[in-house]
C-alpha atoms as a PDB file:
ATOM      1  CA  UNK A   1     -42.351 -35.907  20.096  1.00  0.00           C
ATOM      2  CA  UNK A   2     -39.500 -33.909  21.888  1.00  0.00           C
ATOM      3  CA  UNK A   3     -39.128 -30.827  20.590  1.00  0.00           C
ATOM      4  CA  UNK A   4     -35.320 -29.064  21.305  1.00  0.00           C
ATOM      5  CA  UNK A   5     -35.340 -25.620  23.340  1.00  0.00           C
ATOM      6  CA  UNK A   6     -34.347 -22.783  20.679  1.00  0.00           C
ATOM      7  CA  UNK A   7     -30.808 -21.648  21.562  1.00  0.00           C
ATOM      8  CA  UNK A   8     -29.970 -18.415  22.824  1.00  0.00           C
ATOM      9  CA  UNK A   9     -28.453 -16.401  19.299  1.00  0.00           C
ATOM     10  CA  UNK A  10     -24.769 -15.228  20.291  1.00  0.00           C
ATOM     11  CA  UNK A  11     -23.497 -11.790  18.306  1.00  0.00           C
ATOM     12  CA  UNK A  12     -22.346 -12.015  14.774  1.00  0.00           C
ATOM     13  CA  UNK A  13     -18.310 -12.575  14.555  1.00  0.00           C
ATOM     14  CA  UNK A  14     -18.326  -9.420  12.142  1.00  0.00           C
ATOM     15  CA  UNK A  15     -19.459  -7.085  15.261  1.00  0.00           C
ATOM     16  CA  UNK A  16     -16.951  -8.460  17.170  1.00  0.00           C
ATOM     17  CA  UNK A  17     -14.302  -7.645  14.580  1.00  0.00           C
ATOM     18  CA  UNK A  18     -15.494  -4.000  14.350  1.00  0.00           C
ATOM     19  CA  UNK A  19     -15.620  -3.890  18.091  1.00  0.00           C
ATOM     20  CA  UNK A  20     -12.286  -5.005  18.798  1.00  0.00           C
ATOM     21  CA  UNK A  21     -10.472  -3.047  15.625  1.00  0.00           C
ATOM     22  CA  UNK A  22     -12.081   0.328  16.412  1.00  0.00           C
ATOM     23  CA  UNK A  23     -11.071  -0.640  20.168  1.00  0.00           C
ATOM     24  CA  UNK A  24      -7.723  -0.983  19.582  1.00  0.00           C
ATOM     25  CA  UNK A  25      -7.031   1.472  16.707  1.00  0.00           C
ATOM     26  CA  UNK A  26      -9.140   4.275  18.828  1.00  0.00           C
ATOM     27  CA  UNK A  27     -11.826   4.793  15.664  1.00  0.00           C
ATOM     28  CA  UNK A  28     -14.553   3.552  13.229  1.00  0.00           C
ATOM     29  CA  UNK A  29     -12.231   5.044  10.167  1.00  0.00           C
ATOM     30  CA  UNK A  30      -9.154   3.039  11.591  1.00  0.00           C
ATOM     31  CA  UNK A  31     -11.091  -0.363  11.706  1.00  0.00           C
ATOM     32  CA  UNK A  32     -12.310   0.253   8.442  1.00  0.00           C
ATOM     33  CA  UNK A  33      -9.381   0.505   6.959  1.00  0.00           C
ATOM     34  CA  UNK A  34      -7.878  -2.563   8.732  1.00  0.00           C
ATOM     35  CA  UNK A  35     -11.172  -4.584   8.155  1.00  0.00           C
ATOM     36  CA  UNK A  36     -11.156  -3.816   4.309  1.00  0.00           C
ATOM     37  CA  UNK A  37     -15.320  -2.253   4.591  1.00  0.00           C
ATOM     38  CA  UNK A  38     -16.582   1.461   5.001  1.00  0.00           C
ATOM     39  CA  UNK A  39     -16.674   3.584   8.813  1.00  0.00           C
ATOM     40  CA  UNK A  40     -20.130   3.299   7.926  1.00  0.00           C
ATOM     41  CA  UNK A  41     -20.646  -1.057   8.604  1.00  0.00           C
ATOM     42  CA  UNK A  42     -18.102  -0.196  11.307  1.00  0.00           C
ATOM     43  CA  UNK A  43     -20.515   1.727  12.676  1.00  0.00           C
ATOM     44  CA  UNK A  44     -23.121  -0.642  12.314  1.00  0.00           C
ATOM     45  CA  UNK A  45     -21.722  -3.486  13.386  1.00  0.00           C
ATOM     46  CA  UNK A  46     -20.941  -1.761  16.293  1.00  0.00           C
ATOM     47  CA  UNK A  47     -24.435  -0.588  16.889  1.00  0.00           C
ATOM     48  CA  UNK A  48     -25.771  -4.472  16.122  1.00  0.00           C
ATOM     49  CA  UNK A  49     -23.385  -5.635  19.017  1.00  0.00           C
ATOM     50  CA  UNK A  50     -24.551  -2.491  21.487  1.00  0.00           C
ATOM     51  CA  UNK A  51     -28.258  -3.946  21.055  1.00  0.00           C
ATOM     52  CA  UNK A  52     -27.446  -7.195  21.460  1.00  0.00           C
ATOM     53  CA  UNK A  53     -25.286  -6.389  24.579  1.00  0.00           C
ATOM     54  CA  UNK A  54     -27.932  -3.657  26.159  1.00  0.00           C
ATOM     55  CA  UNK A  55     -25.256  -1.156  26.688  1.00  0.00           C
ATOM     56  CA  UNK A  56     -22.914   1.773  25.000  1.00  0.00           C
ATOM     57  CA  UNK A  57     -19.546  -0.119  24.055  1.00  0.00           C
ATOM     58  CA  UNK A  58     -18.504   3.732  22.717  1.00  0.00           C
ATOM     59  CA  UNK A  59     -19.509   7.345  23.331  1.00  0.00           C
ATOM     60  CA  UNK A  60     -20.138   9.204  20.395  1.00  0.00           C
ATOM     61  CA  UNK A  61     -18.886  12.636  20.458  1.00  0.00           C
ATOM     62  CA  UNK A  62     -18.362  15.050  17.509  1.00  0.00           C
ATOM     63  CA  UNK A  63     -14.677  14.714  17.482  1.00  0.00           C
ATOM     64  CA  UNK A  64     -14.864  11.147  17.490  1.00  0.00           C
ATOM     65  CA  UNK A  65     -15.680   8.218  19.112  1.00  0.00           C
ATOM     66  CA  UNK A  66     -14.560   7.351  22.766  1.00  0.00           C
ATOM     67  CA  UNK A  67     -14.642   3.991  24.765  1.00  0.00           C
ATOM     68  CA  UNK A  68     -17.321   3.405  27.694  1.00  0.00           C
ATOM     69  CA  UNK A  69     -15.980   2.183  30.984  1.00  0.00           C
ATOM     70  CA  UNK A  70     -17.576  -1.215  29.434  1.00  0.00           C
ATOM     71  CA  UNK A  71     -15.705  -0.895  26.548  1.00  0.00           C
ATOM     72  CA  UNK A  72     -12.573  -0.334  28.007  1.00  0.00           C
ATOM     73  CA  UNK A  73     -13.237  -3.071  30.673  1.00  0.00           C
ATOM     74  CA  UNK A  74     -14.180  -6.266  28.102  1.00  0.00           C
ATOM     75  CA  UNK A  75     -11.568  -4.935  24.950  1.00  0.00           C
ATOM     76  CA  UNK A  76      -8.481  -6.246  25.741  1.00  0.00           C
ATOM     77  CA  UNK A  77      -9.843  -9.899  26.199  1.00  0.00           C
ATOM     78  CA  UNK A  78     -11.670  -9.475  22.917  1.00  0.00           C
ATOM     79  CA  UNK A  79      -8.166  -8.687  21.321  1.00  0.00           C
ATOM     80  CA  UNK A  80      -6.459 -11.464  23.302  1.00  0.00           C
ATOM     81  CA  UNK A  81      -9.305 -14.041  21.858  1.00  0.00           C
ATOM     82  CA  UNK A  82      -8.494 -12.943  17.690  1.00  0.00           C
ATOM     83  CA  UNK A  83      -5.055 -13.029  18.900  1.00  0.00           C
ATOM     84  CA  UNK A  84      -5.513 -16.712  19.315  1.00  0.00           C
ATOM     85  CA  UNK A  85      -7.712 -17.263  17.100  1.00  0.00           C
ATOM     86  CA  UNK A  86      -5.120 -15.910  14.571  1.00  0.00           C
ATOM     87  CA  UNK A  87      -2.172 -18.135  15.644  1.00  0.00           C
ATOM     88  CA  UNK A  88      -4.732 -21.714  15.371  1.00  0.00           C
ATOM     89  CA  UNK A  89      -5.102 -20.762  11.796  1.00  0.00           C
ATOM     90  CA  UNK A  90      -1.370 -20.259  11.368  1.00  0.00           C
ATOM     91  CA  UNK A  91      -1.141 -23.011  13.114  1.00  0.00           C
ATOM     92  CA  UNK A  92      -3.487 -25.399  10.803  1.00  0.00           C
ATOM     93  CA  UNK A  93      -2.331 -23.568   7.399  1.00  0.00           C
ATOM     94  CA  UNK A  94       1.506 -24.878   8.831  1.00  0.00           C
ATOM     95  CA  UNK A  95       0.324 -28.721   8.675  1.00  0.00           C
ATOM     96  CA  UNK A  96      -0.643 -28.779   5.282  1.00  0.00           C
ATOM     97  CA  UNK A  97       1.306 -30.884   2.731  1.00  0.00           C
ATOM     98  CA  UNK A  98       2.370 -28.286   0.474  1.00  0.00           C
ATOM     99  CA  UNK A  99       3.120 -25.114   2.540  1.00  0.00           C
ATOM    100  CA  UNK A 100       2.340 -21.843   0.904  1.00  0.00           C
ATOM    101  CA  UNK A 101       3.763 -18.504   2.806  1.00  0.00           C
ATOM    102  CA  UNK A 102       1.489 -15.490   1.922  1.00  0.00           C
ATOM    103  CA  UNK A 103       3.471 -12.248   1.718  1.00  0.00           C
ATOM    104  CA  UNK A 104       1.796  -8.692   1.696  1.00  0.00           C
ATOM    105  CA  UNK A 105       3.842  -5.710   0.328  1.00  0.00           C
ATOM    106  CA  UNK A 106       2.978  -2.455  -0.692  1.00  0.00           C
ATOM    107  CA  UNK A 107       2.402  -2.576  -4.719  1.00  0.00           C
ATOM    108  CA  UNK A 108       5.062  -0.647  -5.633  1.00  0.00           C
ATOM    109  CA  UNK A 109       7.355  -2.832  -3.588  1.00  0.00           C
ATOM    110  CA  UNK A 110       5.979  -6.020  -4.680  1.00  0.00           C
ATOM    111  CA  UNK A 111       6.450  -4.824  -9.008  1.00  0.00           C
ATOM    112  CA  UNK A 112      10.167  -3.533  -8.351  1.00  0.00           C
ATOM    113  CA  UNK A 113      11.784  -5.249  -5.127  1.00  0.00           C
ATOM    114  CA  UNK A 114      10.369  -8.141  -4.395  1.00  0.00           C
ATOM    115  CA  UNK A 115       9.823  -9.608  -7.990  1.00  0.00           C
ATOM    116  CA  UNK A 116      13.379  -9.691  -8.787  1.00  0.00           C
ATOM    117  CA  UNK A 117      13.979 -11.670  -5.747  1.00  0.00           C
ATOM    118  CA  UNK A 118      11.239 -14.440  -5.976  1.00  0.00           C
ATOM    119  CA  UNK A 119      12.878 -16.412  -8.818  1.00  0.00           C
ATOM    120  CA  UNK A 120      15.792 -17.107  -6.067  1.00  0.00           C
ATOM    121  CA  UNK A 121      12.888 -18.243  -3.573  1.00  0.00           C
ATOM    122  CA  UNK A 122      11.454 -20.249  -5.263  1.00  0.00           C
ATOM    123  CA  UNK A 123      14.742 -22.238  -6.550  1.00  0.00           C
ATOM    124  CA  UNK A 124      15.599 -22.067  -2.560  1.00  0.00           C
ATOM    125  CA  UNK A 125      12.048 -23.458  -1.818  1.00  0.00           C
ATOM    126  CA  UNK A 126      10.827 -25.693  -5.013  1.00  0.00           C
ATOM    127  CA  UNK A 127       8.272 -27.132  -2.836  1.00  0.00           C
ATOM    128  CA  UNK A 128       6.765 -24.186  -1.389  1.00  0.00           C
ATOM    129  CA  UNK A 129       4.149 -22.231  -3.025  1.00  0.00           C
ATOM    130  CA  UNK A 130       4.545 -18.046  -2.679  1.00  0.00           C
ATOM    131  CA  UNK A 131       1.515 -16.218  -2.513  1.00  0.00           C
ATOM    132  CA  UNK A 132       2.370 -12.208  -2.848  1.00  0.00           C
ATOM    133  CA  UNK A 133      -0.584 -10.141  -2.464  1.00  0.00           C
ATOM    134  CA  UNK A 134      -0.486  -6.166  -3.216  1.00  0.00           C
ATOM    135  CA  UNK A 135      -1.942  -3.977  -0.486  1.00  0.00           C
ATOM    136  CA  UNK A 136      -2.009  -0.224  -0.123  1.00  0.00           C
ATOM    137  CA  UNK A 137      -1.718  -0.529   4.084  1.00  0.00           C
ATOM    138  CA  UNK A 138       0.469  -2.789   6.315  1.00  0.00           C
ATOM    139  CA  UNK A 139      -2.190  -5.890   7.297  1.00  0.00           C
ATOM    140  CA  UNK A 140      -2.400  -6.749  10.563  1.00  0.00           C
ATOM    141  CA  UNK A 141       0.008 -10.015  11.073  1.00  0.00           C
ATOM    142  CA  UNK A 142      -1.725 -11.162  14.174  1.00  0.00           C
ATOM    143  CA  UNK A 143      -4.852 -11.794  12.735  1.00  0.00           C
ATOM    144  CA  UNK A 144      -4.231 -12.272   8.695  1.00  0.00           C
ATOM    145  CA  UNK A 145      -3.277 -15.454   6.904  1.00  0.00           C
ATOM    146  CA  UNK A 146      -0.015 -13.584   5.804  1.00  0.00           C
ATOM    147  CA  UNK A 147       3.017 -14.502   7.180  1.00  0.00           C
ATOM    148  CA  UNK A 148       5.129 -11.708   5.692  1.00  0.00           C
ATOM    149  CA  UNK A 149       5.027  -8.074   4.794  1.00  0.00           C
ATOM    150  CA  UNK A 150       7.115  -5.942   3.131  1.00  0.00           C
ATOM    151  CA  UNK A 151       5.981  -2.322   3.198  1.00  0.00           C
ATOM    152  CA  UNK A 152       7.814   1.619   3.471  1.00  0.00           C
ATOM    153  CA  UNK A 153       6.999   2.651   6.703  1.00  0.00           C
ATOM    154  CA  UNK A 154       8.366   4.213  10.255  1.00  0.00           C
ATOM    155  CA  UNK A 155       9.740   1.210  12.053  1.00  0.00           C
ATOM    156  CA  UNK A 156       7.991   0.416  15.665  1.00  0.00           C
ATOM    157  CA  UNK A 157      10.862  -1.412  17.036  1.00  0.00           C
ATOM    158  CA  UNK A 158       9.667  -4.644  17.285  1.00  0.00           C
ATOM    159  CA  UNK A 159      11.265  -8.110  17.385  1.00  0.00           C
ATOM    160  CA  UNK A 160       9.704  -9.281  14.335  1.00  0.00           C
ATOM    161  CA  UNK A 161      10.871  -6.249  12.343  1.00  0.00           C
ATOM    162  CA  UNK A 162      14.009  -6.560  10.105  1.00  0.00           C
ATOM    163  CA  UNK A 163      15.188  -3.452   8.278  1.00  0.00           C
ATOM    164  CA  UNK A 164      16.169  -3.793   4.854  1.00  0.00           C
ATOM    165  CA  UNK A 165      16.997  -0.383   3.969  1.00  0.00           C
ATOM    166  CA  UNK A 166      16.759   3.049   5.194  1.00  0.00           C
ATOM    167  CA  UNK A 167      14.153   4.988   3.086  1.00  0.00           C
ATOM    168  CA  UNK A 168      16.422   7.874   0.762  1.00  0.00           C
ATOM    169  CA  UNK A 169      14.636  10.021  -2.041  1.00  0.00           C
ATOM    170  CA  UNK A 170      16.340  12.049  -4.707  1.00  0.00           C
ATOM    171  CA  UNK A 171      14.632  13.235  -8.084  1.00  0.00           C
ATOM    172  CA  UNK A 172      15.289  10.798 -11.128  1.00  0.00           C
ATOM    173  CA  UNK A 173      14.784  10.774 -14.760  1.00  0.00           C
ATOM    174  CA  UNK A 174      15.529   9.600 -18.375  1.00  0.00           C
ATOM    175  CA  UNK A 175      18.741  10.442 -19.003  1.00  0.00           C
ATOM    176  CA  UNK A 176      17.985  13.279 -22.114  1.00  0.00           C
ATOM    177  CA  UNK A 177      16.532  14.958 -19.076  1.00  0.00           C
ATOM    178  CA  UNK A 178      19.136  14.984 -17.008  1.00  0.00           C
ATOM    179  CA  UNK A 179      21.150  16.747 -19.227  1.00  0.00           C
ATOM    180  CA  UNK A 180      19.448  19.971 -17.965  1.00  0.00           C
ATOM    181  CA  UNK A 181      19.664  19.511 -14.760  1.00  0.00           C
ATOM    182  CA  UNK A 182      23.045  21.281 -13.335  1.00  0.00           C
ATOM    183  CA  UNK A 183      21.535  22.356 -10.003  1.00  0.00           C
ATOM    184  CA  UNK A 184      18.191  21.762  -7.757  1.00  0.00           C
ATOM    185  CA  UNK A 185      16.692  25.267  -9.178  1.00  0.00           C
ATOM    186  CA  UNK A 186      17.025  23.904 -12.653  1.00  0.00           C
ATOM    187  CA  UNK A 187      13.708  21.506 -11.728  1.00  0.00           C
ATOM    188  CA  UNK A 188      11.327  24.485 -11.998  1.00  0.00           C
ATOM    189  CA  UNK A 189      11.400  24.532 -16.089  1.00  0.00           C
ATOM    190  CA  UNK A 190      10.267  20.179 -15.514  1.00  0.00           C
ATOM    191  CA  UNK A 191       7.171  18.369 -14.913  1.00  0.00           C
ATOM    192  CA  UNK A 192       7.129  16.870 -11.190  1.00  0.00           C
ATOM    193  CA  UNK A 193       5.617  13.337 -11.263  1.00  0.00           C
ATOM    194  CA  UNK A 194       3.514  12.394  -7.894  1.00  0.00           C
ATOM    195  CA  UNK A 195       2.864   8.963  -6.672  1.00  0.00           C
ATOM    196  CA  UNK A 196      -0.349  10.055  -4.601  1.00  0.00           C
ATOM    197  CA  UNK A 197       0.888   7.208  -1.525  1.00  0.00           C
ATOM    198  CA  UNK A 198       4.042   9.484  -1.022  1.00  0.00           C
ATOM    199  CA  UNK A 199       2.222  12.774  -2.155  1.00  0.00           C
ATOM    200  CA  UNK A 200       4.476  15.026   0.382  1.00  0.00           C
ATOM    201  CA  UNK A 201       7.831  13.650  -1.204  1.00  0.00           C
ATOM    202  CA  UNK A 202       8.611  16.775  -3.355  1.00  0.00           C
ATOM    203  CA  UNK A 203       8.472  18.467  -0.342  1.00  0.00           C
ATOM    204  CA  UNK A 204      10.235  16.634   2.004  1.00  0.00           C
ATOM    205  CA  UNK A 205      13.539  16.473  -0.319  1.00  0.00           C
ATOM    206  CA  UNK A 206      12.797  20.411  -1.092  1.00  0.00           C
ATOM    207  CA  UNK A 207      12.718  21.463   2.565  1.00  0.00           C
ATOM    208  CA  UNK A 208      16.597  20.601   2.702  1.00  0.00           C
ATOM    209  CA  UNK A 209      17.981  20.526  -0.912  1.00  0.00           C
ATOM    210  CA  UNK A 210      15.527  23.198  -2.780  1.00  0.00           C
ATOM    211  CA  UNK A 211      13.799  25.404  -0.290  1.00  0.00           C
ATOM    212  CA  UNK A 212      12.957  28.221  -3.124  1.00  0.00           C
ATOM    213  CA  UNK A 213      11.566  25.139  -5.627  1.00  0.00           C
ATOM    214  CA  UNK A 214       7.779  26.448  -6.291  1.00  0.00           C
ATOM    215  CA  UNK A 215       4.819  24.402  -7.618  1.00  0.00           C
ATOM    216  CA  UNK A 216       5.955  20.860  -5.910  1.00  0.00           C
ATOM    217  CA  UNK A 217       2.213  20.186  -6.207  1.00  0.00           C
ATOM    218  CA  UNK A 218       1.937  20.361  -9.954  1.00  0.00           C
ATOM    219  CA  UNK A 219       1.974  18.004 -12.331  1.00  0.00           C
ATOM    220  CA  UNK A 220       0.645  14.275 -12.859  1.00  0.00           C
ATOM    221  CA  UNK A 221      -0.355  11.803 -10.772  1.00  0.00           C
ATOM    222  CA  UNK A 222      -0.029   8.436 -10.257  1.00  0.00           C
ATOM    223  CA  UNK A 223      -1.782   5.339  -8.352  1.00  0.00           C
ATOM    224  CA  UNK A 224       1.301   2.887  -9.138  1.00  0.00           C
ATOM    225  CA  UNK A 225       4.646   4.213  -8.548  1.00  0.00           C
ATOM    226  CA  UNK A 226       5.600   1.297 -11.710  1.00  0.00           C
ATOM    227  CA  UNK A 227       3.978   3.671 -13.924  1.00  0.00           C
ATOM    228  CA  UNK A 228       4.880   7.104 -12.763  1.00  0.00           C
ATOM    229  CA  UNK A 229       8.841   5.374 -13.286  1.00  0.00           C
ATOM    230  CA  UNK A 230       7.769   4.261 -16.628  1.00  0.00           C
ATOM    231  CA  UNK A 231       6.894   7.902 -17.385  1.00  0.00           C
ATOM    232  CA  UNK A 232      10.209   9.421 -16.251  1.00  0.00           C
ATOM    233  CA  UNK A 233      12.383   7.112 -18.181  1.00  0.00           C
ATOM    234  CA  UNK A 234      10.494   7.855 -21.532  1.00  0.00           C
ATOM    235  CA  UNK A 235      11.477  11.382 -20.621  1.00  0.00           C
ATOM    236  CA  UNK A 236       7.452  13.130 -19.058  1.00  0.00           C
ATOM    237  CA  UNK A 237       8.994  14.344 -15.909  1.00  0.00           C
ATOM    238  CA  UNK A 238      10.812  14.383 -12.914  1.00  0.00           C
ATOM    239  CA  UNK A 239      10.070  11.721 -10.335  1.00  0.00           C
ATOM    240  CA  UNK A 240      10.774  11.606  -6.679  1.00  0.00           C
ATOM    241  CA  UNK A 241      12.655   8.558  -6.842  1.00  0.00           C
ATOM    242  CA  UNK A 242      13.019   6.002  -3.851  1.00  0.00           C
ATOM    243  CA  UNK A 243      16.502   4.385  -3.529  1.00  0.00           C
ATOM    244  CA  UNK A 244      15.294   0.633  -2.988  1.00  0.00           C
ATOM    245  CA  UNK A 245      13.174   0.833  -5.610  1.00  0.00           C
ATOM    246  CA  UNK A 246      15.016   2.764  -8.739  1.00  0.00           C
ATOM    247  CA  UNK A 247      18.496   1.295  -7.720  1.00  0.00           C
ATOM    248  CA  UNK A 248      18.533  -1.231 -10.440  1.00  0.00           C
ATOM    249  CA  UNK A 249      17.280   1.805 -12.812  1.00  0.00           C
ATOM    250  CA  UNK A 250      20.220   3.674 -12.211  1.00  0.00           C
ATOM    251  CA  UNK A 251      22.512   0.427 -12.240  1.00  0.00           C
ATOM    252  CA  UNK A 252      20.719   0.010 -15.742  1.00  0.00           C
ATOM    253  CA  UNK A 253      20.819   3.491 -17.262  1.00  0.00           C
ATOM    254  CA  UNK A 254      17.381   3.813 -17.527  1.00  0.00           C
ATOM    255  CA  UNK A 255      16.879   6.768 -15.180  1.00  0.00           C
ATOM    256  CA  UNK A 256      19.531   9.079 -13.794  1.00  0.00           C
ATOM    257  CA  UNK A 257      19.660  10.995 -10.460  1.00  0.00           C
ATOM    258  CA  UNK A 258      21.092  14.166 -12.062  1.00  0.00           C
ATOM    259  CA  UNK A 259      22.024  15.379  -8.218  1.00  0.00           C
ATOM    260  CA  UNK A 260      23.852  13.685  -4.953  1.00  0.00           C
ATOM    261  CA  UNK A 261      21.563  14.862  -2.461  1.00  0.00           C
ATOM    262  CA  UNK A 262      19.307  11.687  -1.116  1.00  0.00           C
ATOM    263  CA  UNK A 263      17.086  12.385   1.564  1.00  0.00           C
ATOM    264  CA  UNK A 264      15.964  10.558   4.662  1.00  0.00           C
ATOM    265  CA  UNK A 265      12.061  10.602   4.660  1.00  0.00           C
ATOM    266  CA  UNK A 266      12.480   9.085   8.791  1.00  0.00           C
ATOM    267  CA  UNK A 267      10.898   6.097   6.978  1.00  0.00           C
ATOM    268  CA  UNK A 268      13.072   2.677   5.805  1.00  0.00           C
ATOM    269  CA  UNK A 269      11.688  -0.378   3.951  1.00  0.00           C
ATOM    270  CA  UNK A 270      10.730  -3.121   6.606  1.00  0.00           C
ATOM    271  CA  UNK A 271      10.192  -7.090   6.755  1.00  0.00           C
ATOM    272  CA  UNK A 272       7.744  -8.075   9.226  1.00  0.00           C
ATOM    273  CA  UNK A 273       6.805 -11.986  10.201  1.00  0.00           C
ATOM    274  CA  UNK A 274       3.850 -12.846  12.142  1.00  0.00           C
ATOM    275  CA  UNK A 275       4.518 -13.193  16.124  1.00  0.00           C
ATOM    276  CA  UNK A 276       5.187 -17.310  15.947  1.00  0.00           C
ATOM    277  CA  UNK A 277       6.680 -18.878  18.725  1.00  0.00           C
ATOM    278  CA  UNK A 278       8.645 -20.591  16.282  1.00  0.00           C
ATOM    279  CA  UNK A 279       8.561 -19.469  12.770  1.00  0.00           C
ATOM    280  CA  UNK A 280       8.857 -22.490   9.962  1.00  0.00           C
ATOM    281  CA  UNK A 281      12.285 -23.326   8.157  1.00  0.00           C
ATOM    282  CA  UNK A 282      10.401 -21.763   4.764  1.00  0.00           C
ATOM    283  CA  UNK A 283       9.507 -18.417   6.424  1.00  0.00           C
ATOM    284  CA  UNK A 284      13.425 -18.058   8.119  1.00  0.00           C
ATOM    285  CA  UNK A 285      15.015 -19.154   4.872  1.00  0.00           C
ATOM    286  CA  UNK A 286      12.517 -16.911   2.827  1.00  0.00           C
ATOM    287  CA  UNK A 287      13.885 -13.805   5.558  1.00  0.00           C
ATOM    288  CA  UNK A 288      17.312 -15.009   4.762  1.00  0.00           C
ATOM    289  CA  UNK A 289      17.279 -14.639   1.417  1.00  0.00           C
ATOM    290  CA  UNK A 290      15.305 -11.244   1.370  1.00  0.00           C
ATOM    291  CA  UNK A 291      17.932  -9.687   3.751  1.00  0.00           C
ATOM    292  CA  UNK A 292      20.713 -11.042   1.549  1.00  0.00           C
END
């Protein structure tokens, strides 16, 4: 009776991942993020691989964590290998029967910008299915099932970028409030709302339109930027209130922007598509629409 050789055990796909994301974002806390588990299994995973391997992939240092000539040498054709791996399973998901496009937005943008819009996709696209997932960080298109993202960020001039809207700020709120409110100084008798994603907000419009405001740290805060709007048009406070997303407010009469001063936070609201060589007739006619 033949019995079959055991097989050489290769490393586990996870310590790859960790590898290649703390490779290319330059840290364990970066990876983590991206990979959706702690520094800590980053570190692991890493450590796993390092056995397996006989050899330092990173040098640990105390103010951070530094590639080894190894490292550096065998990184960039780990990243080239997800890279590919990434566009097959675009590439499979596309020659299903019933196409679904998965988009990714930040939550905030998902509740008040893109929800409006989806009734008109899906009228444009009856036989497409519309996944929208909520997700506090921008995913990595390259290697996530998502074909879309829509998030607030500092565009990296790309060609699968498409800018929607530059990113203004100006305090909002119900309309009794507003009554108050003559001139910036007036905001120092209110309650300031906080989202805690944009926590420096206050600030940023301050620095140019308030510069002797006091206390921008005080007051509530918020995880969704739904609720903290919510809570300004039933009159708790003043909120730092991003253009894109309180627009239809103000169209509405629901919250008022008591002064003319919007601010540039050097940030705009962005549509990214995955790097396709040629992107489907549902994702262009989805972009279409969304930049209409």
């Amino acid at each position: 009776m033949s019995v079959s050789p055991s097989r050489p055990k290769g490393p586990p796909l996870n310590a790859l991942r960790a590898f290649e994301a703390a490779a290319r974002l330059g840290g364990f806390a970066n990876a983590a993020e991206e990979l959706s588990v702690t520094a800590g299994a980053v570190s692991q995973h890493i450590k796993a691989l390092e056995e397996w391997v006989g050899a330092d992939l990173f040098e640990r240092r105390s103010q951070g964590v530094h590639l080894t000539e190894l490292g550096q040498d065998i990184a960039p054709h780990f990243s080239k290998a997800f890279d590919e791996l990434g566009n097959a399973v675009r590439q499979l998901r596309a020659k299903t029967s019933r196409k679904t496009i998965h988009i990714a937005a930040l939550p905030s943008v998902a509740q008040l910008w893109l929800s409006p819009r989806l009734p008109k996709i899906r009228e444009a696209l009856p036989d497409t299915n519309i996944s929208v997932i909520a997700l506090e960080t921008p995913p990595n298109l390259d290697r996530e099932i998502y074909d879309l993202s829509i998030f607030i960020g500092k565009p990296k001039g790309t060609a699968q970028e498409r800018i929607i809207a530059e990113d203004l700020i100006t305090p909002v709120c119900s309309p009794a409030t507003a009554k108050g409110l003559n001139e910036p100084q007036d905001l120092e008798a209110e309650t300031f709302l906080h989202d805690v994603i944009w926590a420096d907000d206050w600030q940023v419009w301050a620095n140019t339109n308030a510069p002797t405001l006091n206390s921008l740290s005080d007051g509530p805060n918020y995880s969704l930027y739904a609720i903290a709007m919510e809570e300004a048009k039933n009159g708790a406070g003043i909120l730092m209130g991003h253009k894109a997303l309180v627009e239809p407010s103000l169209k509405k009469g629901d919250l008022q922007a008591p002064f003319t001063q919007w601010q540039s936070t050097g940030k705009s609201l962005i549509l990214e598509c995955a790097s396709l060589p040629t992107p489907s007739k549902e994702i262009t006619q989805i972009i279409s629409l969304l930049l209409a």
